[in-house]
C-alpha atoms as a PDB file:
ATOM      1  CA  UNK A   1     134.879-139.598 193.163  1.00  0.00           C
ATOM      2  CA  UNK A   2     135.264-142.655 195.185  1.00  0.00           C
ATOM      3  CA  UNK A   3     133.581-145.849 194.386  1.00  0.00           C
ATOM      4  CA  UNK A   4     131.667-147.742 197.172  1.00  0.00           C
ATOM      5  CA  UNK A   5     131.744-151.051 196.481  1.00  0.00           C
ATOM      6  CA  UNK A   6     129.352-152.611 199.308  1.00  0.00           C
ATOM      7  CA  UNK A   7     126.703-150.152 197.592  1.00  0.00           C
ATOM      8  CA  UNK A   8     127.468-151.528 194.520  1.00  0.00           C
ATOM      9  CA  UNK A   9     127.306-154.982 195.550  1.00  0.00           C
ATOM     10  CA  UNK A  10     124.191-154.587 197.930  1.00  0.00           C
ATOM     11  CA  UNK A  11     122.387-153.091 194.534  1.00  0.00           C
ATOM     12  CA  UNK A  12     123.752-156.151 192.227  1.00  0.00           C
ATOM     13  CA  UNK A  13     122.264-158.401 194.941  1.00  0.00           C
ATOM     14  CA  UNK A  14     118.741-156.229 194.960  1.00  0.00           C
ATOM     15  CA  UNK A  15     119.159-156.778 191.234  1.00  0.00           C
ATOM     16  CA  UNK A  16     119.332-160.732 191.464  1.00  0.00           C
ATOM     17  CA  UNK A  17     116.751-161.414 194.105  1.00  0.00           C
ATOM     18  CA  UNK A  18     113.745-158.958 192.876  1.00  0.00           C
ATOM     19  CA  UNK A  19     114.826-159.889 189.321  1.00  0.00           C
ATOM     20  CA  UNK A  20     115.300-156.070 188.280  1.00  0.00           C
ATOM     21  CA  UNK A  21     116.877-155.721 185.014  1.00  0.00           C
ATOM     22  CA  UNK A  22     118.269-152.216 186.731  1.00  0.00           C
ATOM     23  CA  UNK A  23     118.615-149.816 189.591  1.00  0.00           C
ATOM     24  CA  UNK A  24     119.963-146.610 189.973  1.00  0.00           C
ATOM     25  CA  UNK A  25     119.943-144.480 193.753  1.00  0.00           C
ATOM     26  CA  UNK A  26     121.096-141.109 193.827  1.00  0.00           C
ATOM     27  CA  UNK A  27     122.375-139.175 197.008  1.00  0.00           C
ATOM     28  CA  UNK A  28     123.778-136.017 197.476  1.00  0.00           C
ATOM     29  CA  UNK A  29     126.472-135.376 194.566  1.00  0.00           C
ATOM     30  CA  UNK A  30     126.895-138.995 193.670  1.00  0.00           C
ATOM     31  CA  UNK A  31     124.963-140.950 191.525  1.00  0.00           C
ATOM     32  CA  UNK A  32     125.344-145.148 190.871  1.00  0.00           C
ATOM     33  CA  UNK A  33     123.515-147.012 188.721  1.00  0.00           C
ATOM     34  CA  UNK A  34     123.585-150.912 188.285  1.00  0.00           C
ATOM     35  CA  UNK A  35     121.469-152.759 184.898  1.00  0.00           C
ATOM     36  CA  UNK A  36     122.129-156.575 183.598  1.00  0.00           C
ATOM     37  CA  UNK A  37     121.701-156.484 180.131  1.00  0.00           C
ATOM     38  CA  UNK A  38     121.330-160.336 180.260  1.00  0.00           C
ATOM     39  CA  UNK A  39     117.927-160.656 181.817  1.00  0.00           C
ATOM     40  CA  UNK A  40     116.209-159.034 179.024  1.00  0.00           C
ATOM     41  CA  UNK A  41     117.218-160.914 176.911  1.00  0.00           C
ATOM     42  CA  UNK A  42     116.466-164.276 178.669  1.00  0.00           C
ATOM     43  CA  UNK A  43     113.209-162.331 179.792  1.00  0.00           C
ATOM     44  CA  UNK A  44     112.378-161.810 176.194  1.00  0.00           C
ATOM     45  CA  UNK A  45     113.603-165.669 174.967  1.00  0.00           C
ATOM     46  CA  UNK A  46     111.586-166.870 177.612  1.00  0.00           C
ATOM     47  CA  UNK A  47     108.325-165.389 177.287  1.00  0.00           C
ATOM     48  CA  UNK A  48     107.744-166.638 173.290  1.00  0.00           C
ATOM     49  CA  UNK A  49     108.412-170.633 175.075  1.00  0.00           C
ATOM     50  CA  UNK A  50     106.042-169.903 177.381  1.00  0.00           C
ATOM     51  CA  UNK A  51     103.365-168.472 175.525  1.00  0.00           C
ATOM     52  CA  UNK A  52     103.892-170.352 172.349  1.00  0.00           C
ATOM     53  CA  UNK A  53     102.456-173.864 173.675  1.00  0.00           C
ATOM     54  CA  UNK A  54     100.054-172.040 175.230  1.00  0.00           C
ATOM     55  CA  UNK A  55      98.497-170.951 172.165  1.00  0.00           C
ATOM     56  CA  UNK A  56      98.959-174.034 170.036  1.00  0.00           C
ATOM     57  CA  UNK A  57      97.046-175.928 173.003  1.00  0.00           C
ATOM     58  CA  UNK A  58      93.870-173.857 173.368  1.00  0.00           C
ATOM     59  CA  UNK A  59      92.536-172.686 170.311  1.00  0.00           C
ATOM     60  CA  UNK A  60      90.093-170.103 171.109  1.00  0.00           C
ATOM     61  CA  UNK A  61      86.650-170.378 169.303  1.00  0.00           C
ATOM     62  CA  UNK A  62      87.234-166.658 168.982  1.00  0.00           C
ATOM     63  CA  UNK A  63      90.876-165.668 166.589  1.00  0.00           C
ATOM     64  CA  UNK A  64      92.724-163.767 169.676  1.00  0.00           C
ATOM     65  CA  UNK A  65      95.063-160.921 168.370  1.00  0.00           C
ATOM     66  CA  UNK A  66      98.412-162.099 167.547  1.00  0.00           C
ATOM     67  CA  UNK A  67     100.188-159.670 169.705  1.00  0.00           C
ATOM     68  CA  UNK A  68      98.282-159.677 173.255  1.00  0.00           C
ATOM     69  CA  UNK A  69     100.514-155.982 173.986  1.00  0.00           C
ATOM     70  CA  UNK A  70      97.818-154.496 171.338  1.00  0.00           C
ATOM     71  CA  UNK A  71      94.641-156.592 172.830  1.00  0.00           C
ATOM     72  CA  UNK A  72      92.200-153.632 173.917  1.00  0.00           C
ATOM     73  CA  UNK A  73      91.480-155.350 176.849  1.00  0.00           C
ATOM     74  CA  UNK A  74      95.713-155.882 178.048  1.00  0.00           C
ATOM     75  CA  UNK A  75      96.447-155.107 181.317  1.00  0.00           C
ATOM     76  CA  UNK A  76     100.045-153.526 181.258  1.00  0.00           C
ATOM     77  CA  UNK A  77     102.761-153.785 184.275  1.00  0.00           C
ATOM     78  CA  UNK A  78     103.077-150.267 185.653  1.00  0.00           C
ATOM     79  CA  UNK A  79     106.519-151.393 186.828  1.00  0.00           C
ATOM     80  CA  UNK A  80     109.662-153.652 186.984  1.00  0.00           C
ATOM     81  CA  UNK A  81     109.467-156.718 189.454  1.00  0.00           C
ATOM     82  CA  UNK A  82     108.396-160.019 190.164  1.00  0.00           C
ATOM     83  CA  UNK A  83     104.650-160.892 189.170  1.00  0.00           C
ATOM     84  CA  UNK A  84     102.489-163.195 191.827  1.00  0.00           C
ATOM     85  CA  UNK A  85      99.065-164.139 191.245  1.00  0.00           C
ATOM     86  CA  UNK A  86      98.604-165.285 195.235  1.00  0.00           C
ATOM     87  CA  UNK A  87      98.787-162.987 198.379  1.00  0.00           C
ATOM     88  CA  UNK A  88     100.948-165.876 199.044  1.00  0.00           C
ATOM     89  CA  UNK A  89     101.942-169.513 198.267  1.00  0.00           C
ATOM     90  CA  UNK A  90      99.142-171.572 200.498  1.00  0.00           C
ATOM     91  CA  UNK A  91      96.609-169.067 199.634  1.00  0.00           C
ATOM     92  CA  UNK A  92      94.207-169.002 196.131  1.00  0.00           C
ATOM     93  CA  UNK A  93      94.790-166.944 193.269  1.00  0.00           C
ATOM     94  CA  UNK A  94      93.437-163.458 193.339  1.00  0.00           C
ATOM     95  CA  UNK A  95      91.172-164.095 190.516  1.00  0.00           C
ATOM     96  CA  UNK A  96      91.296-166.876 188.044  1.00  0.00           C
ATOM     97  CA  UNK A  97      90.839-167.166 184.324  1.00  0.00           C
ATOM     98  CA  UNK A  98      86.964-166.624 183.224  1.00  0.00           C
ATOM     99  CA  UNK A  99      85.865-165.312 186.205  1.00  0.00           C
ATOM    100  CA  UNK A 100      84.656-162.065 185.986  1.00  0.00           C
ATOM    101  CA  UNK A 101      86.028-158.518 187.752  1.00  0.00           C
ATOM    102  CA  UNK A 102      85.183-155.253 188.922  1.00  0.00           C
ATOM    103  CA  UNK A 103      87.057-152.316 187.991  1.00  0.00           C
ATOM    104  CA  UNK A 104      89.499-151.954 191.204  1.00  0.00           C
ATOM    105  CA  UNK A 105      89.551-155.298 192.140  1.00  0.00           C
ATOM    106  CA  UNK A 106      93.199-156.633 192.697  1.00  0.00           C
ATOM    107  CA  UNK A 107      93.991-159.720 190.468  1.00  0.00           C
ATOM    108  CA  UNK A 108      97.613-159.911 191.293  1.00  0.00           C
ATOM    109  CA  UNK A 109     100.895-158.609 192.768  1.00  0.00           C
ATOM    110  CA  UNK A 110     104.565-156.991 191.770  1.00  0.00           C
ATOM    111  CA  UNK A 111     107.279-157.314 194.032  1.00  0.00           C
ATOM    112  CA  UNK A 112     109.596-154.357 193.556  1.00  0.00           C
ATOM    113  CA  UNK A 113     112.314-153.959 195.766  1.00  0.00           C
ATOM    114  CA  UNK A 114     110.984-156.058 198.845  1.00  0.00           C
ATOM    115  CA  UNK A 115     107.554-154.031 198.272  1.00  0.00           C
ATOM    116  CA  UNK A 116     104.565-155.914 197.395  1.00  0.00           C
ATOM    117  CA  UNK A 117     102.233-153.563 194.714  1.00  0.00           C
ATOM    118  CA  UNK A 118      98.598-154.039 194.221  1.00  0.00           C
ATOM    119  CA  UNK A 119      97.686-154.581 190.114  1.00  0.00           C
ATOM    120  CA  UNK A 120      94.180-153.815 190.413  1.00  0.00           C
ATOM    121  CA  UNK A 121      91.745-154.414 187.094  1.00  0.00           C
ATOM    122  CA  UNK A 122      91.573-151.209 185.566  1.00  0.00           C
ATOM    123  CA  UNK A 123      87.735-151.999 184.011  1.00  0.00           C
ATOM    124  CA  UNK A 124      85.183-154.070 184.817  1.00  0.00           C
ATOM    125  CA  UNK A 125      84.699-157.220 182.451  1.00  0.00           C
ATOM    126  CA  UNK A 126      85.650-161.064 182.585  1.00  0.00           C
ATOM    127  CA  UNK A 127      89.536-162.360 183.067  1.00  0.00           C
ATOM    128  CA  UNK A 128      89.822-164.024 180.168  1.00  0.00           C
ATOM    129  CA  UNK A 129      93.611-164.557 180.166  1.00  0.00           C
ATOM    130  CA  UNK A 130      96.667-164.509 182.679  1.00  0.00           C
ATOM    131  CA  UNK A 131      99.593-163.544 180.117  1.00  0.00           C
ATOM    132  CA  UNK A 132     102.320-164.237 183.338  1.00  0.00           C
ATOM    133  CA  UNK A 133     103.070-167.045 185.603  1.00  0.00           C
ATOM    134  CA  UNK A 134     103.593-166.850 189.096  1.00  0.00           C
ATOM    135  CA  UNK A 135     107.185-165.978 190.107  1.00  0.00           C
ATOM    136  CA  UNK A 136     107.820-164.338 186.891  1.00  0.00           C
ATOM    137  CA  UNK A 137     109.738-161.391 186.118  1.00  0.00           C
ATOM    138  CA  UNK A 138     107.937-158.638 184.121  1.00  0.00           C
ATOM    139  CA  UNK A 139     109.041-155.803 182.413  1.00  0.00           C
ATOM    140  CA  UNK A 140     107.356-152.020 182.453  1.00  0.00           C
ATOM    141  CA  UNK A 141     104.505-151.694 179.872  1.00  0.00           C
ATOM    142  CA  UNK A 142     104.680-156.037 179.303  1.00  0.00           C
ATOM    143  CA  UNK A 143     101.227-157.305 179.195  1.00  0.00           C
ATOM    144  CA  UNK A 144      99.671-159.003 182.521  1.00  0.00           C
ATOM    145  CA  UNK A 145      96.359-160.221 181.580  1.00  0.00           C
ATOM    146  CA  UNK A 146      93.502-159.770 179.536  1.00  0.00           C
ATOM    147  CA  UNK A 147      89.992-158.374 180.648  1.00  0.00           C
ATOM    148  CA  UNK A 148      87.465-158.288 178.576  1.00  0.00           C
END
């Protein structure tokens, strides 16, 4: 089996720019695959900083769940990319915290591999909480937002 190293290399580089943690392509016979281990776990150091002064500067009149992943109203990532709460940088936010949302209604964007996907609000109810930043990476199954 030989080893093509431009493919390689052209994934590694799909890898750094969309912030995928991995990426695998298959074609005939062959198979490569290409992961970072090391993004996780900066990923997962970085999201406890982020949230944590968060949380110790807005306590809600209402105790929220400790874990927003089991909030009933979480909003999970159907994918691995890049999360963007703006069509694009001069334009406003899709929705914005406390405003309320109809089931369908997009209230951000992933970027996966130079594709922009829709994250629609899966219920109808009021945005109470954006659980990512703009430009972040996510992970499948992390926790968006919360609509309740």
């Amino acid at each position: 089996m030989l080893v093509d190293k431009d493919a390689i290399r052209a994934l590694a580089d799909i890898l750094t720019e969309t912030g995928l943690t991995e990426i695998e392509i298959s074609e005939a016979d062959s198979r490569i695959r290409v992961a970072r281990n090391v993004s996780v776990v900066q990923a997962a150091a970085q999201a406890p900083v982020a949230a944590a002064p968060v949380a110790a500067a807005a306590p809600a009149p209402v105790a929220a769940p400790a874990d927003p992943a089991k909030h009933p109203g979480m909003v999970p990532s159907p994918m691995v990319g890049v999360a963007y709460l703006t069509p694009d940088p001069a334009s406003p936010q899709f929705a914005t915290e406390g405003q309320p949302v109809v089931a369908g209604q997009t209230i951000m964007l992933i970027e996966a591999m130079k594709t922009f996907n829709q994250i629609k609000a899966p219920r109808a109810g009021t945005l109470t909480k954006f659980l990512v930043e703009s430009g972040q990476p996510v992970e499948f199954g992390e926790a968006l937002a919360i609509i309740e």
